[in-house]
N, C-alpha and C. Protein backbone atom coordinates (compact mmCIF):
# COMPACT_ATOMS: atom_id res chain seq x y z
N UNK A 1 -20.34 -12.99 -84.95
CA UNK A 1 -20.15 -12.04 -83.85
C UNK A 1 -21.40 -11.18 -83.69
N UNK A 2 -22.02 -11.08 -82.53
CA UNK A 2 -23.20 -10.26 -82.11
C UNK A 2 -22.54 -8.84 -81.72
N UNK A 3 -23.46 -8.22 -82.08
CA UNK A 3 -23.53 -6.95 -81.38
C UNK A 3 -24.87 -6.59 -81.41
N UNK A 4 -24.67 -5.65 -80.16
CA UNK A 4 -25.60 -4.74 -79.13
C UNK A 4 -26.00 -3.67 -79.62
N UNK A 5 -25.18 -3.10 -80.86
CA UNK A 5 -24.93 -1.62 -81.54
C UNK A 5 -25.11 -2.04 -82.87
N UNK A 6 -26.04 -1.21 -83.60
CA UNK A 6 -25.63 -1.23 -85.31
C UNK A 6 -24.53 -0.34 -85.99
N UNK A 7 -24.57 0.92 -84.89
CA UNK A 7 -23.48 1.96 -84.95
C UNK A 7 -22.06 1.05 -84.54
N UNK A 8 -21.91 0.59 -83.69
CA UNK A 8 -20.75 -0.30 -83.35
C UNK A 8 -20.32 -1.47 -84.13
N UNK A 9 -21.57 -2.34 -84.60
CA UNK A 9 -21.14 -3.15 -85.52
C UNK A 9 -20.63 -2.64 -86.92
N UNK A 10 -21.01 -1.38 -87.11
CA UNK A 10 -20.53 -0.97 -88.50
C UNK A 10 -19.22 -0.31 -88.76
N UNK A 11 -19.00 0.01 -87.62
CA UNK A 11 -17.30 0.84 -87.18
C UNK A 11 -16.58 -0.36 -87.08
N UNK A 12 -16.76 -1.76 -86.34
CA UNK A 12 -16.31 -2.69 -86.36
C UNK A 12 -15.99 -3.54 -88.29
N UNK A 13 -17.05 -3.35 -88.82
CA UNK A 13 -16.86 -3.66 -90.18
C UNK A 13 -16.04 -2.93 -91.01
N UNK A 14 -15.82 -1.81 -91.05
CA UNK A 14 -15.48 -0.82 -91.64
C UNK A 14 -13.71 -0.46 -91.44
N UNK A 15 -13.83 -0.87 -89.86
CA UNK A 15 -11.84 -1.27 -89.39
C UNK A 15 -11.63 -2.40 -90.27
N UNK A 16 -12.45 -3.49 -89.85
CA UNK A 16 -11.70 -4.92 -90.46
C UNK A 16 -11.59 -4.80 -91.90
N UNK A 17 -11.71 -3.38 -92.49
CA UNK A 17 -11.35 -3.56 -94.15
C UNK A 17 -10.00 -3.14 -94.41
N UNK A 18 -9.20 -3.13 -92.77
CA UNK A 18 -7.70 -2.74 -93.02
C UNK A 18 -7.15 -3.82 -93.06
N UNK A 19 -5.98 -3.31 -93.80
CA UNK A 19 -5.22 -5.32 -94.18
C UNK A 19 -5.00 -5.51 -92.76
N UNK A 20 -4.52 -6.56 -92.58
CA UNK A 20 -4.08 -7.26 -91.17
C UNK A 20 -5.05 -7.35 -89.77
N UNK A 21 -6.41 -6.41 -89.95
CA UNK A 21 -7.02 -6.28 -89.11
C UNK A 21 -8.38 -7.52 -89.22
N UNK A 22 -8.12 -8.12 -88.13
CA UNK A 22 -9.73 -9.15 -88.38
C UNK A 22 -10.82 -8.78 -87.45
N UNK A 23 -11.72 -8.91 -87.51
CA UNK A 23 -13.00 -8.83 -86.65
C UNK A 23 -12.70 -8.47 -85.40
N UNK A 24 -12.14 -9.56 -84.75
CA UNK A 24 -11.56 -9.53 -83.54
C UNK A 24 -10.54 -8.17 -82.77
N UNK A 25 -9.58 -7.92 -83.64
CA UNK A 25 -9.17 -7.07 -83.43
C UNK A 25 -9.73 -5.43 -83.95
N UNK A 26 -10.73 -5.14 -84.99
CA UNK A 26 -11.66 -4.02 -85.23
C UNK A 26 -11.74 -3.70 -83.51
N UNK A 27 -12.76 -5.12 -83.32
CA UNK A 27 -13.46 -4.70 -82.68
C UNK A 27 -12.64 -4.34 -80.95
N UNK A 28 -11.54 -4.40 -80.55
CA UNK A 28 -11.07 -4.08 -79.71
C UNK A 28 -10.08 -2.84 -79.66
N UNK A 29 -9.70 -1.99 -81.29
CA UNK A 29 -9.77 -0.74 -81.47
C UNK A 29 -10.69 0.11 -81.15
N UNK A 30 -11.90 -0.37 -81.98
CA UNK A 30 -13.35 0.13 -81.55
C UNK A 30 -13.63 1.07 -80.60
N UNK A 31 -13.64 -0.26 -79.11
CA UNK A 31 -13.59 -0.17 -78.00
C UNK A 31 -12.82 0.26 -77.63
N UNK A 32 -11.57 0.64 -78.07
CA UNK A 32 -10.57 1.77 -77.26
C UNK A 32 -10.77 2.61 -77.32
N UNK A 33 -11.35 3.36 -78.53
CA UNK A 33 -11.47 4.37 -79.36
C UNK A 33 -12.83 4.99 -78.06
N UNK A 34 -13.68 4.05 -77.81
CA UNK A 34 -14.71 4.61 -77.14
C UNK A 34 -14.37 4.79 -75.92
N UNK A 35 -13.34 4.44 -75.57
CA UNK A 35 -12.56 4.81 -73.60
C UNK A 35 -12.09 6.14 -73.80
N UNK A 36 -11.46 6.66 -74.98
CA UNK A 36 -10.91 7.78 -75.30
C UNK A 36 -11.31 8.72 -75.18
N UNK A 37 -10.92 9.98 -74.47
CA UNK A 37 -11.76 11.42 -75.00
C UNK A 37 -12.00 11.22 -76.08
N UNK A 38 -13.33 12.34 -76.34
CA UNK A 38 -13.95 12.45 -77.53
C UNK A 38 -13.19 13.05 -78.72
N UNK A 39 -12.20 13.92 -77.95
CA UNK A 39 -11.44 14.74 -78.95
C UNK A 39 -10.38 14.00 -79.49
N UNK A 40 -9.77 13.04 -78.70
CA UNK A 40 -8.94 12.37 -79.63
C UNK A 40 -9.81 11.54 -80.81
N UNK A 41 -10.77 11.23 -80.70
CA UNK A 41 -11.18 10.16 -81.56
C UNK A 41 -11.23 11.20 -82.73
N UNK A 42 -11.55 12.13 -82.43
CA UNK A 42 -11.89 13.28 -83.64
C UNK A 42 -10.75 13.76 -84.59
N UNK A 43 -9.93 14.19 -83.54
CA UNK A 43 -8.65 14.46 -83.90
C UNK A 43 -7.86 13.79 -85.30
N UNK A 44 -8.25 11.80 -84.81
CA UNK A 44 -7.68 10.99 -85.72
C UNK A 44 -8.49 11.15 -87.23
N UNK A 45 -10.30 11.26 -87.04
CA UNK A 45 -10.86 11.08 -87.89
C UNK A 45 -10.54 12.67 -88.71
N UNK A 46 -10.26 13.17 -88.12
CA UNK A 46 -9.99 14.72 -88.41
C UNK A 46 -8.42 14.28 -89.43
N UNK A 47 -7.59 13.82 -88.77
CA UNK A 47 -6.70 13.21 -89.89
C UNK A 47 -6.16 12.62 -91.19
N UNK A 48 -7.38 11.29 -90.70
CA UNK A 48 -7.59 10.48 -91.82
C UNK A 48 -8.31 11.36 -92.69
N UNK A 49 -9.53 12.46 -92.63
CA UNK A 49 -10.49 12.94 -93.81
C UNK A 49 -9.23 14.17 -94.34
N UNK A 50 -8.40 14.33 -93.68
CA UNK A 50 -7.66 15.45 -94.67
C UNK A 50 -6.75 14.85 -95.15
N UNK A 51 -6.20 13.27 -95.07
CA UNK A 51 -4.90 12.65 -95.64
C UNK A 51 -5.28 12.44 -96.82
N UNK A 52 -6.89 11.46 -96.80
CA UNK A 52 -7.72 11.35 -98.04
C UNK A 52 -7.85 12.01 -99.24
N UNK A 53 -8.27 13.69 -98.54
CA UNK A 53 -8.86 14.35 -99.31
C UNK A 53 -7.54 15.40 -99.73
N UNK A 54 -6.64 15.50 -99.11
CA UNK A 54 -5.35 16.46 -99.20
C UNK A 54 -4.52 16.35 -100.28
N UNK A 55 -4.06 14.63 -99.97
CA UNK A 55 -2.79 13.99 -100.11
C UNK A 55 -2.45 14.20 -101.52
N UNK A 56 -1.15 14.38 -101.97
CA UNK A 56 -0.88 14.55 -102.97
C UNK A 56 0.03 13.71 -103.83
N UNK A 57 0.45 13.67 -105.31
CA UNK A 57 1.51 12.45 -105.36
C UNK A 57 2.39 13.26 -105.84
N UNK A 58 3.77 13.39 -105.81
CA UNK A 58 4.72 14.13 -106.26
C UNK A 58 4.58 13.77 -108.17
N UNK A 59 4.90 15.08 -108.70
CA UNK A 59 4.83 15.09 -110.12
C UNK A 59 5.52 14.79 -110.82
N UNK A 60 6.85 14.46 -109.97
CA UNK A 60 8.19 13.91 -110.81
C UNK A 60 8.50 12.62 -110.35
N UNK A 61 8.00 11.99 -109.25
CA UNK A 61 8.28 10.57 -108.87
C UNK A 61 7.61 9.84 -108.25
N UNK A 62 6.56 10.57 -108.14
CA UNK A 62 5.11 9.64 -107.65
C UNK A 62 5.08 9.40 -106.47
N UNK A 63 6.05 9.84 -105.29
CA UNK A 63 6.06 9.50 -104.06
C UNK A 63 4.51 10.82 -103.48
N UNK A 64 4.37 10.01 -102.56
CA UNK A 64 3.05 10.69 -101.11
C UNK A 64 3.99 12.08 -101.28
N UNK A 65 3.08 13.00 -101.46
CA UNK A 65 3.74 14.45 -100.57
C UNK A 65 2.51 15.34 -100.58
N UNK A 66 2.89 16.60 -99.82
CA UNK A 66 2.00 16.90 -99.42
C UNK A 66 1.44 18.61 -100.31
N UNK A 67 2.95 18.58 -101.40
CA UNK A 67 2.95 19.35 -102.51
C UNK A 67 2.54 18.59 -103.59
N UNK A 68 3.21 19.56 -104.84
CA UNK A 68 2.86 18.96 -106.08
C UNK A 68 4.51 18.23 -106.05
N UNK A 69 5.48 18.53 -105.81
CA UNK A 69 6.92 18.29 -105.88
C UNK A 69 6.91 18.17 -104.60
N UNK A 70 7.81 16.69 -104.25
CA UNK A 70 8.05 16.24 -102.70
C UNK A 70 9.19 16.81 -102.32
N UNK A 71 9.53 16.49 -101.35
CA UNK A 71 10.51 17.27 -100.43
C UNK A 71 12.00 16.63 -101.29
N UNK A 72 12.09 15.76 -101.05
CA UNK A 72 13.34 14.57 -101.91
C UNK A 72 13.54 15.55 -103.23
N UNK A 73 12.53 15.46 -104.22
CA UNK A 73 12.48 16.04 -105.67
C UNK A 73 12.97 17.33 -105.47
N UNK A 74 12.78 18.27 -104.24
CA UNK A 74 13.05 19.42 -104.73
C UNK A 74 14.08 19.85 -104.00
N UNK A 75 14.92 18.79 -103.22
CA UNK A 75 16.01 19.34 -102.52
C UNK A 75 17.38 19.64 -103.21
N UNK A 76 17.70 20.42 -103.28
CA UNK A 76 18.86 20.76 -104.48
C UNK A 76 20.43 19.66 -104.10
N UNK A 77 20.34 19.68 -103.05
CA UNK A 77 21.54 18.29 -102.38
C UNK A 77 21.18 16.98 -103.21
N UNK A 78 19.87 16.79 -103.45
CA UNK A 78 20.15 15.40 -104.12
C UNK A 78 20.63 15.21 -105.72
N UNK A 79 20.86 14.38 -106.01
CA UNK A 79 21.56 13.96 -107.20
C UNK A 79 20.72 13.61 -108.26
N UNK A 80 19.82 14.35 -108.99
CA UNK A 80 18.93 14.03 -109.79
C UNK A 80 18.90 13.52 -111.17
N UNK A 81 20.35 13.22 -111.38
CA UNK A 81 21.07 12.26 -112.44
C UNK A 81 20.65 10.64 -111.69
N UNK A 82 20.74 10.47 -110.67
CA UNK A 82 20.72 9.19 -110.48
C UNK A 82 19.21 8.50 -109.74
N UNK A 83 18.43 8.24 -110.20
CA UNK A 83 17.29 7.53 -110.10
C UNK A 83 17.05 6.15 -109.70
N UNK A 84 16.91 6.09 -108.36
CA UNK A 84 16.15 4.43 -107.73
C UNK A 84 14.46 4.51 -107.94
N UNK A 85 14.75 3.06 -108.61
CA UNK A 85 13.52 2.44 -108.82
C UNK A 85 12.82 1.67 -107.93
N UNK A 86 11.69 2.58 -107.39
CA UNK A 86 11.02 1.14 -106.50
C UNK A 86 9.68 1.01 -106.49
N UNK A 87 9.01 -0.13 -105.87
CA UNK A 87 7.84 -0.27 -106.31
C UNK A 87 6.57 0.23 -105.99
N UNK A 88 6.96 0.77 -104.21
CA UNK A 88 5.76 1.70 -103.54
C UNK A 88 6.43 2.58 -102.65
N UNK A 89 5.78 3.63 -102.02
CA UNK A 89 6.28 4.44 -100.81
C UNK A 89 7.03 3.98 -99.96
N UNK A 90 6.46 2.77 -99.62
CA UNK A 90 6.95 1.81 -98.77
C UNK A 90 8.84 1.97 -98.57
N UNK A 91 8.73 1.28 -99.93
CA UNK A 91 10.22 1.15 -100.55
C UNK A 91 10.68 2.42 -100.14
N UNK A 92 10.26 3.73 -100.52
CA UNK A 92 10.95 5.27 -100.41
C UNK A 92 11.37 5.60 -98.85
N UNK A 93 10.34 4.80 -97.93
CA UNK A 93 10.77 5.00 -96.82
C UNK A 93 11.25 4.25 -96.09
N UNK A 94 11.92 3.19 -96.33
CA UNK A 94 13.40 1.83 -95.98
C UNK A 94 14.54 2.47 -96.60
N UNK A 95 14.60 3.00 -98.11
CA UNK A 95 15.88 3.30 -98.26
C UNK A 95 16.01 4.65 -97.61
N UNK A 96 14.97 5.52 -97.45
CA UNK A 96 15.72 6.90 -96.58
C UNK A 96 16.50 6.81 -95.39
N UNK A 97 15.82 5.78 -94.62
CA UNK A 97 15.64 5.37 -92.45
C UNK A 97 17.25 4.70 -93.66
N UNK A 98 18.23 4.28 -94.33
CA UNK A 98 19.45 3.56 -94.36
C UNK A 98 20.56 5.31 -94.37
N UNK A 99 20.58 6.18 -94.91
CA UNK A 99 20.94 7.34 -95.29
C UNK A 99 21.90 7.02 -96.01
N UNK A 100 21.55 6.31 -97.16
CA UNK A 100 23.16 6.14 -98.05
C UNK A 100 23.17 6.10 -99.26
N UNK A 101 20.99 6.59 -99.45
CA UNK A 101 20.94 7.13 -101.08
C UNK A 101 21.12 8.55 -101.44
N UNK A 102 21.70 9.07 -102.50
CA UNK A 102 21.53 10.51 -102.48
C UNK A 102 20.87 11.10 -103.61
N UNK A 103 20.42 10.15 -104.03
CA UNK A 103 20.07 10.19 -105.67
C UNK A 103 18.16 10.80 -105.52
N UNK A 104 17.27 10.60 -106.65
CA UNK A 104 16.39 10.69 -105.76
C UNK A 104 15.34 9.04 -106.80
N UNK A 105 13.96 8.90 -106.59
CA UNK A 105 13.32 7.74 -106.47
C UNK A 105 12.63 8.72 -107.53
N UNK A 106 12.15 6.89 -108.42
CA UNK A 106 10.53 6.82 -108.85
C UNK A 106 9.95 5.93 -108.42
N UNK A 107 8.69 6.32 -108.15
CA UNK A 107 7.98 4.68 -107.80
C UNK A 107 6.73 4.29 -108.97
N UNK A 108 7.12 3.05 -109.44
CA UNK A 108 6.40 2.76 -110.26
C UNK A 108 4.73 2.51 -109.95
N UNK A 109 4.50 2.04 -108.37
CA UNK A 109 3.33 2.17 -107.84
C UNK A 109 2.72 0.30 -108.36
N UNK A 110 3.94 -0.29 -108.12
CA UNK A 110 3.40 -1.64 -108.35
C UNK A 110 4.44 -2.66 -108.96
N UNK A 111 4.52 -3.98 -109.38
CA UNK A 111 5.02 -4.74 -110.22
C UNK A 111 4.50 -5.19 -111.26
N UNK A 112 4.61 -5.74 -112.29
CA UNK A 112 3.84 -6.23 -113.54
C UNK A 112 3.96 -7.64 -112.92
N UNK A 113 2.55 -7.74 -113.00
CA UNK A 113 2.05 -9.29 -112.68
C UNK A 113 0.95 -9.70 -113.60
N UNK A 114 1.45 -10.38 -114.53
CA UNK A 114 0.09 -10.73 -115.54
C UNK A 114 -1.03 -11.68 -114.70
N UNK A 115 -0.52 -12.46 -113.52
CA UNK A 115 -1.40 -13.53 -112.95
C UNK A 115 -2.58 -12.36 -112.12
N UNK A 116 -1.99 -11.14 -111.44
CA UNK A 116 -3.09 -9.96 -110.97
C UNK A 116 -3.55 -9.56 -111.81
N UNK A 117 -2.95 -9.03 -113.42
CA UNK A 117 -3.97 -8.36 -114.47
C UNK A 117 -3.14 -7.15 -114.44
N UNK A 118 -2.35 -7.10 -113.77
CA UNK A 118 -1.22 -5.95 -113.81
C UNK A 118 -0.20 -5.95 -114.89
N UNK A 119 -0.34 -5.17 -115.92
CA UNK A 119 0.87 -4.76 -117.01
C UNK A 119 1.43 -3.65 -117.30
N UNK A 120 2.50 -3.29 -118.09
CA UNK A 120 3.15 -2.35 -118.09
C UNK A 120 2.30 -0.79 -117.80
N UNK A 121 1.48 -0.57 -118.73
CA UNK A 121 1.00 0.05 -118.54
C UNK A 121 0.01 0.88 -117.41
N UNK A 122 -0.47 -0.31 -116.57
CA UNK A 122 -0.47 -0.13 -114.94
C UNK A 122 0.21 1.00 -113.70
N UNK A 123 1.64 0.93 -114.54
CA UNK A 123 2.36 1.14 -113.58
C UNK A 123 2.89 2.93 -113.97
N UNK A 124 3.90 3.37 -113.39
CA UNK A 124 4.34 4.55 -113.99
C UNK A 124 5.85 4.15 -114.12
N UNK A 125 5.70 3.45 -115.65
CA UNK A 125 7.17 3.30 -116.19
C UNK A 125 6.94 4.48 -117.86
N UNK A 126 5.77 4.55 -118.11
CA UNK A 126 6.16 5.70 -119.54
C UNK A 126 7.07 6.65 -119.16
N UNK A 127 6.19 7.41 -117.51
CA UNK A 127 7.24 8.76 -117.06
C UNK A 127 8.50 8.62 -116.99
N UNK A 128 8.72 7.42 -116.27
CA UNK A 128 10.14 7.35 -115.99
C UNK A 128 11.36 6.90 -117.57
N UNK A 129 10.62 6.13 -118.73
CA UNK A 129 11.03 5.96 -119.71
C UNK A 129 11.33 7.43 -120.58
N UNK A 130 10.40 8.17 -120.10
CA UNK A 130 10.42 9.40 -120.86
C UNK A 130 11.41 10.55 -119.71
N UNK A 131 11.65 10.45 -119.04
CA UNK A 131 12.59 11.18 -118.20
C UNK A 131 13.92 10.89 -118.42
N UNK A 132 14.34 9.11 -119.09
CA UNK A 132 15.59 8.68 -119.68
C UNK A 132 16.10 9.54 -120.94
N UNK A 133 14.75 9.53 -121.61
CA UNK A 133 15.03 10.07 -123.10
C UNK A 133 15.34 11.33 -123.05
N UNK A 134 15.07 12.22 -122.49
CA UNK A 134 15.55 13.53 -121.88
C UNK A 134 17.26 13.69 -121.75
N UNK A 135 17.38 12.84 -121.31
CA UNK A 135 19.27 12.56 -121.53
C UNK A 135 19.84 13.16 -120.04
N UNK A 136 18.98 13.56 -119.60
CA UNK A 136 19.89 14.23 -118.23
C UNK A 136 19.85 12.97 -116.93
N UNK A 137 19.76 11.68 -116.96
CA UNK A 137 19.76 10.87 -116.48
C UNK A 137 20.67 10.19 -116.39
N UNK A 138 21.67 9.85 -115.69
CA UNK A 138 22.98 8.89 -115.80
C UNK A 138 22.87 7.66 -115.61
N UNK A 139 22.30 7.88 -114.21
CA UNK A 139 22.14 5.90 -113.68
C UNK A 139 20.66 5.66 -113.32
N UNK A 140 20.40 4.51 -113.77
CA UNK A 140 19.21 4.00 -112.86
C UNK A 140 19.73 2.76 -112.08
N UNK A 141 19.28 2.83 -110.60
CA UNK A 141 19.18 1.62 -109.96
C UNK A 141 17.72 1.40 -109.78
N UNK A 142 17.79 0.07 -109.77
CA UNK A 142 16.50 -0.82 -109.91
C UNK A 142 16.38 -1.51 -108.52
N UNK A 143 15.76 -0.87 -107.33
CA UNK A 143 15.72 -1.63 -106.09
C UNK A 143 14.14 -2.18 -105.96
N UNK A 144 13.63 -3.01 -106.91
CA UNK A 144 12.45 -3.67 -106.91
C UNK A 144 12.33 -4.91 -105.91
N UNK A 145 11.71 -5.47 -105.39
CA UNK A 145 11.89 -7.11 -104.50
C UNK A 145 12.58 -7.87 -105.39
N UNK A 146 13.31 -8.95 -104.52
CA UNK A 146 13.81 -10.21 -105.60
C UNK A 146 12.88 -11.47 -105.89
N UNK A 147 11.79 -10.67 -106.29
CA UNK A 147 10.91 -12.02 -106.82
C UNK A 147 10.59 -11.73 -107.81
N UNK A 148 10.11 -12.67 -108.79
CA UNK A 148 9.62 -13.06 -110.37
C UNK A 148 9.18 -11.87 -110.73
N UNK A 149 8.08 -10.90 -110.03
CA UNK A 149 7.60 -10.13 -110.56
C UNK A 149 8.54 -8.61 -110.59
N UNK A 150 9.02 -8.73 -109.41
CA UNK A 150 10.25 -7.52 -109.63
C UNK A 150 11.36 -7.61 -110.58
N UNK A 151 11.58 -8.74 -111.11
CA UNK A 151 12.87 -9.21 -112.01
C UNK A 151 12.32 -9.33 -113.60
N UNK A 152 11.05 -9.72 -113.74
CA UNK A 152 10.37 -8.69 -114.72
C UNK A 152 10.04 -7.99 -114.93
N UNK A 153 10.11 -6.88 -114.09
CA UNK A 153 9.43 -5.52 -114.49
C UNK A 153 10.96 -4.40 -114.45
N UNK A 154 12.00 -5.09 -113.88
CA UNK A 154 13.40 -4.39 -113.89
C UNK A 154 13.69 -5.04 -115.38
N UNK A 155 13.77 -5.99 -115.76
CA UNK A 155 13.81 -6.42 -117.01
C UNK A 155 12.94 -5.60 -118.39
N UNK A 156 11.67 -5.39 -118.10
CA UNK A 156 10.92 -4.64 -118.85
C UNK A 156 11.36 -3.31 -119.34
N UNK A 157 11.72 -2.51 -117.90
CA UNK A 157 11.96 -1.24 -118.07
C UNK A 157 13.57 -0.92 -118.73
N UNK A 158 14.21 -2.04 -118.61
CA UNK A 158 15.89 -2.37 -119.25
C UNK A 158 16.17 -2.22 -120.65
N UNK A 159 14.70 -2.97 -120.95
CA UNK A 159 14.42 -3.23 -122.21
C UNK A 159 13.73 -1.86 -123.42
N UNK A 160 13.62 -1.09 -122.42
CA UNK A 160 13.19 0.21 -122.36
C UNK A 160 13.97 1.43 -122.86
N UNK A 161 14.47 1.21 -121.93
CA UNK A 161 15.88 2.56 -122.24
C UNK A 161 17.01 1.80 -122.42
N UNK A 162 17.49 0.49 -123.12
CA UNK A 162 18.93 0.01 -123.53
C UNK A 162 19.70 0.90 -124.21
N UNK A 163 18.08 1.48 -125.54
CA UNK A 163 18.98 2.43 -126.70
C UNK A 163 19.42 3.97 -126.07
N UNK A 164 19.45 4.06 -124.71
CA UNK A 164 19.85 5.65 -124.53
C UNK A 164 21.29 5.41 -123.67
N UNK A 165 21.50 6.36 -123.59
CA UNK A 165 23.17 6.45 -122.88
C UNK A 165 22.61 6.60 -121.23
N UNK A 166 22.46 5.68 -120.66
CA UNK A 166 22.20 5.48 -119.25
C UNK A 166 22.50 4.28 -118.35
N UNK A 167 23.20 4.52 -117.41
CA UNK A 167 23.88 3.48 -116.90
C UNK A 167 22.61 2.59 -115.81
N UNK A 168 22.85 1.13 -115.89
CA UNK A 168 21.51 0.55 -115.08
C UNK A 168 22.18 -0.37 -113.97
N UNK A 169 22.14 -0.15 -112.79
CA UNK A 169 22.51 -1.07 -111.66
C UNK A 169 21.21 -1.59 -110.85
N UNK A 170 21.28 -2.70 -110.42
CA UNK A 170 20.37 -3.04 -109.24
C UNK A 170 21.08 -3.57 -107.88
N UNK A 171 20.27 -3.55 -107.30
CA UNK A 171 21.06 -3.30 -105.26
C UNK A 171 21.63 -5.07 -105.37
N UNK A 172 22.68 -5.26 -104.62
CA UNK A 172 23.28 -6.25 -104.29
C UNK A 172 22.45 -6.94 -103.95
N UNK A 173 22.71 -8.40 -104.24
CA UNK A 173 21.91 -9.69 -103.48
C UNK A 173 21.75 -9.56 -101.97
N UNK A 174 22.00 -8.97 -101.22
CA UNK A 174 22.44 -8.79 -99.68
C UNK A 174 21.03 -8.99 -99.35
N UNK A 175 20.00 -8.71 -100.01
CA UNK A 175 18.55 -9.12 -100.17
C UNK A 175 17.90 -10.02 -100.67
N UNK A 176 17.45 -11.37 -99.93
CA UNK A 176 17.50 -12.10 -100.39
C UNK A 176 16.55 -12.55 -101.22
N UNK A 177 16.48 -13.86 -102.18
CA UNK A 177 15.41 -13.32 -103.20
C UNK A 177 14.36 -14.24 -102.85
N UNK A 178 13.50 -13.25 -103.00
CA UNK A 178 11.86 -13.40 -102.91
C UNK A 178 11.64 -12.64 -101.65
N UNK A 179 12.60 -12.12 -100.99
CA UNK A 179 12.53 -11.14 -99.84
C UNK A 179 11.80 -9.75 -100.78
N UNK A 180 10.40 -9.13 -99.70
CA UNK A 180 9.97 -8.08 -99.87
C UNK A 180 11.33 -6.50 -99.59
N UNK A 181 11.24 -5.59 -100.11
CA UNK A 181 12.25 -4.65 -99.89
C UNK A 181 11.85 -3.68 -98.12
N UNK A 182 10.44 -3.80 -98.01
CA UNK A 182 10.61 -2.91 -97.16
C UNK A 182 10.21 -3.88 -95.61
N UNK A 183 10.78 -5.18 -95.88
CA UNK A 183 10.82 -5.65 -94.61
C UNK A 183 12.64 -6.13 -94.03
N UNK A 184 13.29 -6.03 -95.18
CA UNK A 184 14.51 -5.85 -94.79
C UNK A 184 15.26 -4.64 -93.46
N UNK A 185 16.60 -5.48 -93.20
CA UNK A 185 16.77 -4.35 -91.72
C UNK A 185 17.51 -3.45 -92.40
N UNK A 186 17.99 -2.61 -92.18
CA UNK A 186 18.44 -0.98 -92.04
C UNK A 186 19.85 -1.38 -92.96
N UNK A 187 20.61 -2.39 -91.98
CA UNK A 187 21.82 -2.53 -92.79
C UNK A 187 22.43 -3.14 -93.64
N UNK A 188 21.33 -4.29 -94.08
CA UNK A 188 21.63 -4.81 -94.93
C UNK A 188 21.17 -4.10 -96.38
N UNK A 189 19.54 -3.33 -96.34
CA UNK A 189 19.66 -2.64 -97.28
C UNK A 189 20.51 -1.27 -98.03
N UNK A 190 20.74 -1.12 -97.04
CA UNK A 190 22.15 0.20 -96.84
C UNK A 190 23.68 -0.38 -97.46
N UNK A 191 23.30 -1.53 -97.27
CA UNK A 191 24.49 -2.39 -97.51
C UNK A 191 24.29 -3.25 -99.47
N UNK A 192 23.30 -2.38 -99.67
CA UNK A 192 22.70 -3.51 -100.86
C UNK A 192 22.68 -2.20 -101.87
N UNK A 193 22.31 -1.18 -101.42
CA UNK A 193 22.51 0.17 -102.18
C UNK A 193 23.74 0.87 -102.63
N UNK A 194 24.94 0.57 -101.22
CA UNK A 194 25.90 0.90 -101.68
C UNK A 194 26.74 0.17 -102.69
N UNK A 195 26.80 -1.40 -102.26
CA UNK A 195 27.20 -2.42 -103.36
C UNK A 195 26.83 -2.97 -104.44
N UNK A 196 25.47 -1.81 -104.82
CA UNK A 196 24.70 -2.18 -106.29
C UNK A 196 25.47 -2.36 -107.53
N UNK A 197 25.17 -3.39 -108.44
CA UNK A 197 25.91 -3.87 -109.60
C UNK A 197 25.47 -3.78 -110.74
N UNK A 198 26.03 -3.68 -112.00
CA UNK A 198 25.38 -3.59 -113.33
C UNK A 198 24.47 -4.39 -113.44
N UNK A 199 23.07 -3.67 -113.66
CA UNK A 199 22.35 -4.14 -114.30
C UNK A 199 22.25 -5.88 -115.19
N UNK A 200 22.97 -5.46 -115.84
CA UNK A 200 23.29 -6.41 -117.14
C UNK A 200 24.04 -8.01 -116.41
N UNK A 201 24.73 -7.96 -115.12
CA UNK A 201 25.47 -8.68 -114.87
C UNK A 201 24.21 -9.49 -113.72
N UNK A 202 23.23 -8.71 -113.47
CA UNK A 202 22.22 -9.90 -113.10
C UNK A 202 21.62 -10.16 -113.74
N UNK A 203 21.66 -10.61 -115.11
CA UNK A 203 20.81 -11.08 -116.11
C UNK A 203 21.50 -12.18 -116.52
N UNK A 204 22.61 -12.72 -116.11
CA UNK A 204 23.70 -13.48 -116.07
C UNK A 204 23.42 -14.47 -115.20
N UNK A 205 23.09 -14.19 -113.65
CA UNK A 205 23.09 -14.64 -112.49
C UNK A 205 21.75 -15.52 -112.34
């Protein structure tokens, strides 16, 4: 691809380092971006440099917020005995858009994949292992994807806290397996949260 601009070709390079975005399409953001008042373009970049530089991760569950404690963590309505497990933000924001968790989330910030180089330690399962041992924890559900790597790392963390008094469910099959969690629709995951099952009884399955 030619360009006319070194300034343009490099804004064009610099989009296409977003997932899903190729050359082709950079470069016809680009070009929108340059039809635009000036102030919107600013506005956005004005965005992105304070999301960067702002953003915060909640201290008790690792979700995006814009405190040290997210909004979820510190709402006294939720149920902070009962803990869903999931693997990114992503996940935090499919099961909210269902309204039928009340509990609140950790996100481990990944799956254990030895074929990526990803292992336990990768992830944020100590915190959440060490938040079991605390004893004020009742249930964990485990709403990880139903693929290999989510079914070992719900397995891992099982293996984890067996010896404490804590109850472990994961979301109904209603999701199917090797299905990602946050491309599922509204009601079936709503439908997979409420009909979550012991733990132990998909280790069976």
């Amino acid at each position: 691809m030619e360009f006319s601009s070194k300034i343009l070709e490099r804004a064009v390079n610099e989009m296409s380092q977003l997932p899903g975005i190729g050359k082709r399409t950079a470069l016809r953001l680009v070009l929108h971006m340059l039809k635009q008042p000036k102030e919107q373009t600013t506005a956005l970049v004005e965005a992105l440099k304070t999301m960067r530089d702002d953003i915060k991760f909640c201290k008790s569950c690792h979700n995006i917020s814009d405190v040290e404690l997210c909004e979820i963590c510190s709402n006294p309505i939720r149920d902070t005995s009962l803990i869903c497990v999931v693997e990114d933000v992503r996940d935090v924001m499919a099961i909210e858009n269902t309204s039928s968790f009340k509990g609140v989330y950790h996100v481990l910030g990944g799956k254990i994949s030895p074929m990526d180089g990803v292992g336990p330690h990768d992830l944020n399962i100590e915190s959440l292992v060490n938040k079991v041992k605390q004893g004020e924890i009742k249930e964990l559900l485990f709403a990880l994807s139903s693929t290999m790597e989510g079914d070992t790392t719900n397995f891992y963390i099982y293996k984890q806290i067996q010896d404490y008094n804590v109850f472990t469910s994961t979301i109904a099959r209603g999701i199917s397996v090797g299905d990602e969690l946050e491309y599922a629709d509204e009601i079936t995951l709503s439908r997979s949260i409420i009909n979550r099952v012991p733990f132990e009884n998909s280790l069976k399955s």
